[in-house]
N, C-alpha and C. Protein backbone atom coordinates (compact mmCIF):
# COMPACT_ATOMS: atom_id res chain seq x y z
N UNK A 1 127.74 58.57 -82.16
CA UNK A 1 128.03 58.42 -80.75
C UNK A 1 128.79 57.13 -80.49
N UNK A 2 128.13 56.16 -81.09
CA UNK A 2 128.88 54.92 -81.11
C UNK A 2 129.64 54.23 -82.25
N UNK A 3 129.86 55.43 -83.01
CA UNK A 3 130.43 54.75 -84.23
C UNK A 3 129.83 53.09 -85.10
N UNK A 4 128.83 53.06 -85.24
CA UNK A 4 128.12 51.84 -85.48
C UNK A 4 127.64 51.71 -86.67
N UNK A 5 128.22 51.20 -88.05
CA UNK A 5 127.65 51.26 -89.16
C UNK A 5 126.33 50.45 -89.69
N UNK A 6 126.77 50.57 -90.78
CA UNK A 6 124.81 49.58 -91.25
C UNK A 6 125.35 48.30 -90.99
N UNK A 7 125.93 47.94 -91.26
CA UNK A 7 126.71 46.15 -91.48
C UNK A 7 126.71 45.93 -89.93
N UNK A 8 127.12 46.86 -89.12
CA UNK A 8 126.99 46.07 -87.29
C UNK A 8 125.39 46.19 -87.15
N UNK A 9 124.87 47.19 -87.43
CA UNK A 9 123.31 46.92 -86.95
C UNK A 9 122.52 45.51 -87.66
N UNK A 10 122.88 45.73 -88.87
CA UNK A 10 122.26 44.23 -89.56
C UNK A 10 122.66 42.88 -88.94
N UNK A 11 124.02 43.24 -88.40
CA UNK A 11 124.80 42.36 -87.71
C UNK A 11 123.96 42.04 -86.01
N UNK A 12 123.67 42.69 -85.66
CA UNK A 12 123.17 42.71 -84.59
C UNK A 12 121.84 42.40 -84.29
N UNK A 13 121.01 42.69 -85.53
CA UNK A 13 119.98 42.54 -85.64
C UNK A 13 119.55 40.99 -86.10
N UNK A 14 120.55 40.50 -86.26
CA UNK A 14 120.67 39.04 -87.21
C UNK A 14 120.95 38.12 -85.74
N UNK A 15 121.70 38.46 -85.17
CA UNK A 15 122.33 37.84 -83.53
C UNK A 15 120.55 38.01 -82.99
N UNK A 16 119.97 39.19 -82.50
CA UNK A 16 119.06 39.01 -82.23
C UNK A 16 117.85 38.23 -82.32
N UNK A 17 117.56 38.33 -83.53
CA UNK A 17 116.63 37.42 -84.16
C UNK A 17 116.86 35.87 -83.88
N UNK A 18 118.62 35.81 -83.44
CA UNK A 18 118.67 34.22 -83.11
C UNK A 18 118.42 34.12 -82.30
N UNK A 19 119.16 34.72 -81.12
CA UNK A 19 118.70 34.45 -79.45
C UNK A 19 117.36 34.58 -79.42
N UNK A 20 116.56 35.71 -79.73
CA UNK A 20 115.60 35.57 -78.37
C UNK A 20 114.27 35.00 -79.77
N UNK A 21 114.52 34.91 -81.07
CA UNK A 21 113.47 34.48 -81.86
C UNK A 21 112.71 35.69 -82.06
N UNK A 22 111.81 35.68 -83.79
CA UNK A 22 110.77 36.64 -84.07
C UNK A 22 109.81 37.23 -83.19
N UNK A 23 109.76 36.05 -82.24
CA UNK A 23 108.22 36.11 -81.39
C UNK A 23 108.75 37.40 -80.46
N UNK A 24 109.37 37.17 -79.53
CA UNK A 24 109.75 37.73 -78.66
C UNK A 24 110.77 39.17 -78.84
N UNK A 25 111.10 39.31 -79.92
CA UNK A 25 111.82 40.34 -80.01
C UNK A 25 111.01 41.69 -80.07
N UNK A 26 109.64 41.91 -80.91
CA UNK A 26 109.44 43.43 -80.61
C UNK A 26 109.19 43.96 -79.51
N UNK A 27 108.51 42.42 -78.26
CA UNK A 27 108.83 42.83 -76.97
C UNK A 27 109.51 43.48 -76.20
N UNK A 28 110.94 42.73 -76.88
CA UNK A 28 112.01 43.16 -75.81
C UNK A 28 112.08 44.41 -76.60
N UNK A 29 112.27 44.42 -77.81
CA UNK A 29 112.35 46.33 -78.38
C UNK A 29 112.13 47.47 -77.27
N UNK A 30 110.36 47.04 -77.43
CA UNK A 30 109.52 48.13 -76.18
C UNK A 30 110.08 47.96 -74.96
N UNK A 31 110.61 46.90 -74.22
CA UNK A 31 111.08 47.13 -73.36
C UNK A 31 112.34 47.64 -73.31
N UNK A 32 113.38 47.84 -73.76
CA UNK A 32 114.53 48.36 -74.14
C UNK A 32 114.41 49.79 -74.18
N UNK A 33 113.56 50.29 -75.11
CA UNK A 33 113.02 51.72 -75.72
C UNK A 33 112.45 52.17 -73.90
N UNK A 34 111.46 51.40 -73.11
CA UNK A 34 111.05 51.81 -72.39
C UNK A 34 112.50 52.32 -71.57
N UNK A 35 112.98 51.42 -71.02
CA UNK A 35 114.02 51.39 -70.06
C UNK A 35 114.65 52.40 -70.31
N UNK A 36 115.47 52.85 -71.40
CA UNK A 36 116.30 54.27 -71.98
C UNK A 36 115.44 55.32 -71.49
N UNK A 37 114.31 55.55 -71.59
CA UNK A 37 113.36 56.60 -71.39
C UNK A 37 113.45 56.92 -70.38
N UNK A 38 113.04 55.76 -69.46
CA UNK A 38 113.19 55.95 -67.77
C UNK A 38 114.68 56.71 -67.66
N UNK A 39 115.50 56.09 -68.25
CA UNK A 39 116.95 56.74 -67.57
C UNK A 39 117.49 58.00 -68.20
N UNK A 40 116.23 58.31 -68.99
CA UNK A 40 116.90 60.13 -69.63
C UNK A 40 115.99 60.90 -68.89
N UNK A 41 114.74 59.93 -68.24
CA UNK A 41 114.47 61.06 -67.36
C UNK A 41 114.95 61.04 -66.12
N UNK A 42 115.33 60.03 -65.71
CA UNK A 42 115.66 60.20 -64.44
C UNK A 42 117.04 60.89 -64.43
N UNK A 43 117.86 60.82 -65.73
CA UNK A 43 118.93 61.92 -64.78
C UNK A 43 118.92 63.40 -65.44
N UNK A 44 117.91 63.52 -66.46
CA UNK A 44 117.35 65.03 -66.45
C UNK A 44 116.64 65.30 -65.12
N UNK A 45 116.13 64.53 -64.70
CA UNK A 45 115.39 65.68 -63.20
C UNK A 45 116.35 65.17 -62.42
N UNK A 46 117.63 64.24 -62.66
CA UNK A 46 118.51 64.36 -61.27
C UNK A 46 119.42 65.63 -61.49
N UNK A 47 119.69 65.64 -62.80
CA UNK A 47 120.30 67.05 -63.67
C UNK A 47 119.45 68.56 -62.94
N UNK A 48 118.57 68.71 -63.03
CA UNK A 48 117.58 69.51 -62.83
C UNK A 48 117.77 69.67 -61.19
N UNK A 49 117.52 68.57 -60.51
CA UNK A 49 117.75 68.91 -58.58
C UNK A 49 119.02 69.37 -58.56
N UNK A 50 120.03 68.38 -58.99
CA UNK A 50 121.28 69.36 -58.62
C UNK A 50 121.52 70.98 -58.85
N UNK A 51 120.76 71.16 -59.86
CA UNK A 51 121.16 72.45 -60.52
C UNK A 51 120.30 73.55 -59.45
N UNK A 52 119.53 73.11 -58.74
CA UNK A 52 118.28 73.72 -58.34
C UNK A 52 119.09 73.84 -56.67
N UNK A 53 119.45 72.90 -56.60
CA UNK A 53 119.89 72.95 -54.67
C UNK A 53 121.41 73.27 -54.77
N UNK A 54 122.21 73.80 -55.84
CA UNK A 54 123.59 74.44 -56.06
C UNK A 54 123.50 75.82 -56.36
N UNK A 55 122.67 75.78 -56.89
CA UNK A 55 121.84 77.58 -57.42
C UNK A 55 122.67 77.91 -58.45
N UNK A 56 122.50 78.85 -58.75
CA UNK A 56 123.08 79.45 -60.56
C UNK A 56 124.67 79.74 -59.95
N UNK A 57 124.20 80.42 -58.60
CA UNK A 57 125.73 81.42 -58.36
C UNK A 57 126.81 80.32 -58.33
N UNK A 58 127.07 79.50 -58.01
CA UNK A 58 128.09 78.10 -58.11
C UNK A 58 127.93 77.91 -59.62
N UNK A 59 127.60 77.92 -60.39
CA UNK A 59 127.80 77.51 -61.48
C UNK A 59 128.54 78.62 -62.71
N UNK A 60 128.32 80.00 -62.01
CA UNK A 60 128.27 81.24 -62.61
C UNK A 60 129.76 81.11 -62.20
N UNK A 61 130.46 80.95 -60.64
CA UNK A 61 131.57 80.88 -60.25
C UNK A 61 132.40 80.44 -60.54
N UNK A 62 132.12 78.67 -61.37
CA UNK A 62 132.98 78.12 -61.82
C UNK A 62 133.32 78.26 -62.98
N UNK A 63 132.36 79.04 -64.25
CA UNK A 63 132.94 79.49 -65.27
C UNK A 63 133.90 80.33 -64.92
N UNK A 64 133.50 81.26 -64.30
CA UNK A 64 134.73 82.47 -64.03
C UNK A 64 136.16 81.92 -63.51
N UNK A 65 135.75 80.81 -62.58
CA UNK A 65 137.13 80.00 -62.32
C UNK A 65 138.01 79.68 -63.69
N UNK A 66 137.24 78.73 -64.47
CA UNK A 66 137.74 78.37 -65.49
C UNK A 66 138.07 79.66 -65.92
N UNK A 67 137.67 80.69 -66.68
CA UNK A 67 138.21 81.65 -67.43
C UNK A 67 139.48 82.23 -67.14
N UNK A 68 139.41 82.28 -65.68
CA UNK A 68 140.79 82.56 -64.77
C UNK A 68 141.98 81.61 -65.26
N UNK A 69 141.94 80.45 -64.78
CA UNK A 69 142.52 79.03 -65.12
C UNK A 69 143.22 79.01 -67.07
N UNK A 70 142.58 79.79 -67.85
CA UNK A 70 142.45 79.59 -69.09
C UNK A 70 143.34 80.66 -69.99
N UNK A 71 143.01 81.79 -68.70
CA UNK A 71 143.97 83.03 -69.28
C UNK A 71 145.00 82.88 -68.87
N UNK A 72 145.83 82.19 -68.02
CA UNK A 72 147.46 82.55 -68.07
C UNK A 72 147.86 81.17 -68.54
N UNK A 73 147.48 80.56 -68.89
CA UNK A 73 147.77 79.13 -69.87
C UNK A 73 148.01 79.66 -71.32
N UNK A 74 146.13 80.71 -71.64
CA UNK A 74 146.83 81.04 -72.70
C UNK A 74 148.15 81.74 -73.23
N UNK A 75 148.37 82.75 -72.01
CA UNK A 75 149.39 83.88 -72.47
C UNK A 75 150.84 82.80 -72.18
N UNK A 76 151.13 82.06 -72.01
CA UNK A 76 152.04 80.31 -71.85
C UNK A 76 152.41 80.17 -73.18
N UNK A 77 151.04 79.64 -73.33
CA UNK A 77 150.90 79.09 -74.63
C UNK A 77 151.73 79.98 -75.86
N UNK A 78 151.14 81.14 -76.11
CA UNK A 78 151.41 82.18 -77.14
C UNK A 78 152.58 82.64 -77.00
N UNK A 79 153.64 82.87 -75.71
CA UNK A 79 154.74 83.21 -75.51
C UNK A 79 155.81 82.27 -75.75
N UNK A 80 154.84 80.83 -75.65
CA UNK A 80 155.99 79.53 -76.41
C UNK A 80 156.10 79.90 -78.07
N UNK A 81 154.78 79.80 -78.28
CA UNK A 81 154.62 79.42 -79.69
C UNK A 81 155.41 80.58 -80.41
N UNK A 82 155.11 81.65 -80.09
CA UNK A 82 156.10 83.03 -80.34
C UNK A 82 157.12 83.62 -79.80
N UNK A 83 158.20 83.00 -79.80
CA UNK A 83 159.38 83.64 -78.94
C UNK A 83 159.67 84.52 -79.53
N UNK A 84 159.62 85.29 -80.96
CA UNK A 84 160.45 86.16 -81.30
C UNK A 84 159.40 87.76 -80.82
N UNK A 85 158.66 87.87 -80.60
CA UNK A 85 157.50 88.32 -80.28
C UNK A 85 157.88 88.74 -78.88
N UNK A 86 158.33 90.71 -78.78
CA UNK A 86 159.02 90.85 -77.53
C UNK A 86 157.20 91.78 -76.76
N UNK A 87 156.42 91.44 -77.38
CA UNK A 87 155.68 92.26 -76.85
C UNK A 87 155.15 90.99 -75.31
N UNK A 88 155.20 89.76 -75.45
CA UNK A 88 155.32 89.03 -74.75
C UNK A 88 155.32 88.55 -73.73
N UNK A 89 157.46 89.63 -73.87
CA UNK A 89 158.03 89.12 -72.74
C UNK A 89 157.85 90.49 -71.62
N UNK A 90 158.13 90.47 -70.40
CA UNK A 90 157.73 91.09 -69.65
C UNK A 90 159.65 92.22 -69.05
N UNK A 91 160.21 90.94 -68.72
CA UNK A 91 161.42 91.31 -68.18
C UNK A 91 162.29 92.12 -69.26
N UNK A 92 162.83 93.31 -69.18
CA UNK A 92 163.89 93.90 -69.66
C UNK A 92 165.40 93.22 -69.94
N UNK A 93 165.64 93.69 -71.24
CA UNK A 93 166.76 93.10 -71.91
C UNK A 93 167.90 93.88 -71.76
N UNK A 94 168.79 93.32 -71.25
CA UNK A 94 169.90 94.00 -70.16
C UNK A 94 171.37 93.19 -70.93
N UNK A 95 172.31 93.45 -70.82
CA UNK A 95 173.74 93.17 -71.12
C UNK A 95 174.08 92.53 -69.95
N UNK A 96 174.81 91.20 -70.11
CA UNK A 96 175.81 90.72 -68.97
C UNK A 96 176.85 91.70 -68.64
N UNK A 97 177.28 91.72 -67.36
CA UNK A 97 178.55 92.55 -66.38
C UNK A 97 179.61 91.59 -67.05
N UNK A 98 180.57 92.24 -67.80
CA UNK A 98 182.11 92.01 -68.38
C UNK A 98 183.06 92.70 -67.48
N UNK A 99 183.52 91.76 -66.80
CA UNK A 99 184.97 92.82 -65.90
C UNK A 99 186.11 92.23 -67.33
N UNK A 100 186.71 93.11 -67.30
CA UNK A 100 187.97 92.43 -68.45
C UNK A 100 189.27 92.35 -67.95
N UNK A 101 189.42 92.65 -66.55
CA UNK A 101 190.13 92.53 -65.44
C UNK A 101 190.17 91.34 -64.75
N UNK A 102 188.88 90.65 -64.54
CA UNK A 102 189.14 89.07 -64.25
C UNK A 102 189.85 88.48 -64.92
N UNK A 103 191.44 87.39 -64.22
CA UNK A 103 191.42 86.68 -64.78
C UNK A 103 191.19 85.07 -65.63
């Protein structure tokens, strides 16, 4: 998630140990650990109210939006990537008007 190898945690863990000292650090741990907790629950049940006072059908709607949104991008997409590909194209392939009388 954070891209953070062993050498930054040791690293970090070494910074720690200076600032706040042995004594005080598994403290702050638990408090740290606590604090995260509080805030995965609080926005799982803020996750949870929204979902509850929007109802399913808004949510059901906006996939279908998206799917809408997704299908003529794709058929874009595939008609770039494949030009030789007449199943594609839609418009009829017609001859230019030659007068050979213009001069």
């Amino acid at each position: 998630m954070f891209d953070i190898g062993g050498g930054e945690l040791f690293g970090l863990g070494v910074v720690a140990v200076l600032l706040f000292g042995p004594d005080r650090l598994p403290n702050m741990a638990r408090e740290a650990a606590s604090f995260l907790r509080k805030v995965r629950e609080f926005t799982s049940q803020t996750t949870a109210q929204i979902k509850d006072e929007t109802g399913s059908d808004l949510i059901r709607d906006i996939g279908e939006v998206t799917r809408q949104i997704r299908s003529p991008r794709r058929a874009i997409v595939d008609s770039l990537l494949n030009p030789g590909d007449s199943s594609s194209s839609t418009a009829p392939v017609t001859k230019p008007h030659f007068d050979p009388e213009t001069p």
